[in-house]
Each structure stands twice: as C-alpha cells, then as structure tokens.
C-alpha atoms as a PDB file:
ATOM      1  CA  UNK A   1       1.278  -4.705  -9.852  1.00  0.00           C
ATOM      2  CA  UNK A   2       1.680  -7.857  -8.279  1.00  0.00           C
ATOM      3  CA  UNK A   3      -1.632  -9.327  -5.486  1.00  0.00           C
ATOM      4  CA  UNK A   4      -0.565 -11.850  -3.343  1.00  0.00           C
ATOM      5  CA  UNK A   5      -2.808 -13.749  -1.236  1.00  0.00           C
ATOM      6  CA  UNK A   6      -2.352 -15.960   1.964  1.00  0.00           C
ATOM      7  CA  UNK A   7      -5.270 -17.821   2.686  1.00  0.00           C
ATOM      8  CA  UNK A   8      -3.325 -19.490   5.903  1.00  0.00           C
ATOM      9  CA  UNK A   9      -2.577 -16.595   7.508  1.00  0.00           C
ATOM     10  CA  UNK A  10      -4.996 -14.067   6.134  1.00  0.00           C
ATOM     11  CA  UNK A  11      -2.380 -11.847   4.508  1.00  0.00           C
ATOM     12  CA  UNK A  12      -2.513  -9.655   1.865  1.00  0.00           C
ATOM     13  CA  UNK A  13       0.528  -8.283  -0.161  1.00  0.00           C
ATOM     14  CA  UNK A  14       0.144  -5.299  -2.681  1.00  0.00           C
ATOM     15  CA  UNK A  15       3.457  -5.290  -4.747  1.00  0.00           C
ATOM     16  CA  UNK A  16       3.559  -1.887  -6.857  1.00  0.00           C
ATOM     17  CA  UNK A  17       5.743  -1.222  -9.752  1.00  0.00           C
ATOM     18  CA  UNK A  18       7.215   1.153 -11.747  1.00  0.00           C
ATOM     19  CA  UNK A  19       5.947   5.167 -11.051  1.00  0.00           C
ATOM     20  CA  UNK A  20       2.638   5.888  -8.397  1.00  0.00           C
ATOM     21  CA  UNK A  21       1.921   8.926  -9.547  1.00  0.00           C
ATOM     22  CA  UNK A  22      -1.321  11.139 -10.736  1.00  0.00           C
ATOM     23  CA  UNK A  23      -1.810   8.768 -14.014  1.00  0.00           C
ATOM     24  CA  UNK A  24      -1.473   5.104 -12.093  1.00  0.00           C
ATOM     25  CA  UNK A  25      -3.120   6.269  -8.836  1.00  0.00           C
ATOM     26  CA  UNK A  26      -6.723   4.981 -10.204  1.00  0.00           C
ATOM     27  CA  UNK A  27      -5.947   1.677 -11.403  1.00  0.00           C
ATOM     28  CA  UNK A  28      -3.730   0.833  -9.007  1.00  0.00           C
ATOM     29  CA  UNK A  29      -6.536   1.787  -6.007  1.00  0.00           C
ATOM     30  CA  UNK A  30      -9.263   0.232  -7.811  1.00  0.00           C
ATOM     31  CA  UNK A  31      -7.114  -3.238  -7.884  1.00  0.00           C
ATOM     32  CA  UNK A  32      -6.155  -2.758  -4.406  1.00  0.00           C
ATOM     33  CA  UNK A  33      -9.462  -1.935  -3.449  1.00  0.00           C
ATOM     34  CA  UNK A  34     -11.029  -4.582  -5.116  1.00  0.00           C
ATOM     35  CA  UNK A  35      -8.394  -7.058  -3.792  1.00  0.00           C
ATOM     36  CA  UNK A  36      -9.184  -6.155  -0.197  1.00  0.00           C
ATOM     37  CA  UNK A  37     -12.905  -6.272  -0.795  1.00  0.00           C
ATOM     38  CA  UNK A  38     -12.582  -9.627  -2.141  1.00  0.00           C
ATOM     39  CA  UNK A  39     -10.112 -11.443   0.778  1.00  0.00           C
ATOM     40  CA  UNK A  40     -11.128  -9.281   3.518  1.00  0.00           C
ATOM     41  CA  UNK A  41      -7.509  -9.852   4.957  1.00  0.00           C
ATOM     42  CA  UNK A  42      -6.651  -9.092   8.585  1.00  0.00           C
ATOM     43  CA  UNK A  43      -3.369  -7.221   7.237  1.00  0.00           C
ATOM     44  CA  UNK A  44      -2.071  -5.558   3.700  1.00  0.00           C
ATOM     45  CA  UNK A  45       1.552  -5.188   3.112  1.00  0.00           C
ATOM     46  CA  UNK A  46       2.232  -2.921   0.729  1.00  0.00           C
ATOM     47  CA  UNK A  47       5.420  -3.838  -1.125  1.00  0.00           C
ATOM     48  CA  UNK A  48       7.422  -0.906  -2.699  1.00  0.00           C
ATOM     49  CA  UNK A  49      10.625  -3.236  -3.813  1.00  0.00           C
ATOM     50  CA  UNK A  50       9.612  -1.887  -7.686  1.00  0.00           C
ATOM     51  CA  UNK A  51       8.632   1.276  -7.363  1.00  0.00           C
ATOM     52  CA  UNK A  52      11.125   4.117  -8.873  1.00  0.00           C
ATOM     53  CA  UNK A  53       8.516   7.289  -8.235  1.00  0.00           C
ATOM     54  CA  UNK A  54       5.928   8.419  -5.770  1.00  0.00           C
ATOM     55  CA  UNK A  55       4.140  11.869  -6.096  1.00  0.00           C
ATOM     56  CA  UNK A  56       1.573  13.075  -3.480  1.00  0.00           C
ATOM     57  CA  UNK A  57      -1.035  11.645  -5.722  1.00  0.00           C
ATOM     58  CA  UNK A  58       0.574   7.928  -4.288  1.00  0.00           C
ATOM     59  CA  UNK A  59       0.609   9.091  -0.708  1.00  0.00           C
ATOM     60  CA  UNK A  60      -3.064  10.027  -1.228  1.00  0.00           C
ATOM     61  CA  UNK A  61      -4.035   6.281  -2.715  1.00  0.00           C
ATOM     62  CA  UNK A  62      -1.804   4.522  -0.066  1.00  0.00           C
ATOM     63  CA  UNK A  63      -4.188   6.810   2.377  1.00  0.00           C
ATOM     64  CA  UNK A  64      -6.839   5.570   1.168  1.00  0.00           C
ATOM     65  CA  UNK A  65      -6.451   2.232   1.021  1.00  0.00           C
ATOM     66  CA  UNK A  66      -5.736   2.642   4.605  1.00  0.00           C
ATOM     67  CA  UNK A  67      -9.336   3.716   5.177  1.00  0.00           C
ATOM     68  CA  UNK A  68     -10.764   1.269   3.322  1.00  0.00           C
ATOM     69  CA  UNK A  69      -9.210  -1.443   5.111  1.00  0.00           C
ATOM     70  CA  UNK A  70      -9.749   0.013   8.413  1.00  0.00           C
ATOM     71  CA  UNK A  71     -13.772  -0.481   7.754  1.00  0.00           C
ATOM     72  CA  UNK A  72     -12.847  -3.997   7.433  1.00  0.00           C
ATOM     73  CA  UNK A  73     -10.521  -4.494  10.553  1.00  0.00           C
ATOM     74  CA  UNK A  74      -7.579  -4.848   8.996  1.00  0.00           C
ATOM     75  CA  UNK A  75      -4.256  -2.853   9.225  1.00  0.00           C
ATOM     76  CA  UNK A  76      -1.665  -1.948   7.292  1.00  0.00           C
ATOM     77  CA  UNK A  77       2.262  -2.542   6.757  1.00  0.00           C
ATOM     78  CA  UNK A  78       5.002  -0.749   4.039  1.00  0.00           C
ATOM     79  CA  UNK A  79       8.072  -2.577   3.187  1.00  0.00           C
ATOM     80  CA  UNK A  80      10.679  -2.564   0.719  1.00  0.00           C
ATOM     81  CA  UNK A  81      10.886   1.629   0.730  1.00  0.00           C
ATOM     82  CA  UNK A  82      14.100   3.207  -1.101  1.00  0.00           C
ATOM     83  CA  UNK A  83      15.630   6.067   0.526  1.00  0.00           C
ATOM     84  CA  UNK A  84      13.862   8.680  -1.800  1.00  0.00           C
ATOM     85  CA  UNK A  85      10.219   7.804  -0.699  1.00  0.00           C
ATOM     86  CA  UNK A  86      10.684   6.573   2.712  1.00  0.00           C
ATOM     87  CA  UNK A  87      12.198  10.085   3.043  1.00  0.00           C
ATOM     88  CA  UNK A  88       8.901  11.796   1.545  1.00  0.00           C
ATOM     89  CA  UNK A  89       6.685   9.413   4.171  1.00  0.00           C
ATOM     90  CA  UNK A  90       8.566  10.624   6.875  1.00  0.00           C
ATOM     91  CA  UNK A  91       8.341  14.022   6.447  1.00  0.00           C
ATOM     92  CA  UNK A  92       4.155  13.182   6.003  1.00  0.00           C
ATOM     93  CA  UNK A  93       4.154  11.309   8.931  1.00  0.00           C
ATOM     94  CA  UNK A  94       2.720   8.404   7.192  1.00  0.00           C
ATOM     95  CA  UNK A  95       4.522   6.145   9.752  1.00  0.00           C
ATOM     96  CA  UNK A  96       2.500   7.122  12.510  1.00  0.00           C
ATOM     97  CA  UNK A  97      -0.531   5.182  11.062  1.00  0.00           C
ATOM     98  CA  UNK A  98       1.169   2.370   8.653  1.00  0.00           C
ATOM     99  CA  UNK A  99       4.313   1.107  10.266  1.00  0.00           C
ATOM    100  CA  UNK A 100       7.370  -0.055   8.005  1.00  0.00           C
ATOM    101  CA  UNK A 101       8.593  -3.348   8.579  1.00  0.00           C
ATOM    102  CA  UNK A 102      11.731  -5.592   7.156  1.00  0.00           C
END
C-alpha cells in the first residue's frame, strides 16, 4: 500500500495492492484511517492501478473510509479500476457516493 500526500493541494492518495479481501481489509483501513486522521485532506483518491482482487469485505472498508472522511469534510475519488471490480461497484452502486475519475 502506497500513502501519498500533497501538502499544496491538500490531497490524499491511497494506492492499494495486490488482493482487498477479508484478510487485508484491517490493515489496510487502519493505515488509511490513520492516514486521513493525520492530514485531514479535503479529498482521498483511492488508487486501484495494483489491485488484482476485491471481495465484499473491500467494498465494506472502501465504505468506510468514506464515513470516516465525511466527519472530516472531505470526499472521496476511485481511479485506476480494472474491468472486473469496476463491474462489482457498479452493480453496488458505489458510484453514486464516490465518483471514478481518469
């Protein structure tokens, strides 16, 4: 997992890699979380360009680092999605709340 900060524009990038699945969900939400608590960004961008596998235990921690960094007034981009889990999102409607960009 790759944390990325921009102090000039207040950005945060999450870069995930590998599988986000039932046994990487904690770590990888208790670095994210602790990541956001720490810059207190005005926007996350969560980067899937690594990531081979999602279960619904990843659409639950990318959930809930939503939340978390709605409490601190920030939002929320995906990018870098392959086919296979931008499919999965859709059918979730996870891009009615986090919007994917280019």
């Amino acid at each position: 997992m790759v944390i990325d900060y921009d102090k000039a524009t207040n950005n945060l990038t999450i870069g995930f890699d590998g599988e986000i699945d039932h046994h990487s969900c904690n770590e990888i939400a208790v670095l994210s979380d602790d990541a956001i608590r720490k810059y207190l960004p005005q926007r996350v961008v969560f980067d899937f360009k690594n990531v081979r596998f999602m279960d619904s235990a990843g659409i639950g921690m990318i959930i809930g680092r939503y939340k978390q960094l709605l409490r601190f007034g920030g939002k929320a981009e995906m990018k870098n999605i392959n086919n296979e889990i931008k499919r999965i999102f859709s059918m979730v409607g996870i891009f009615k709340i986090i919007p994917l960009v280019d």
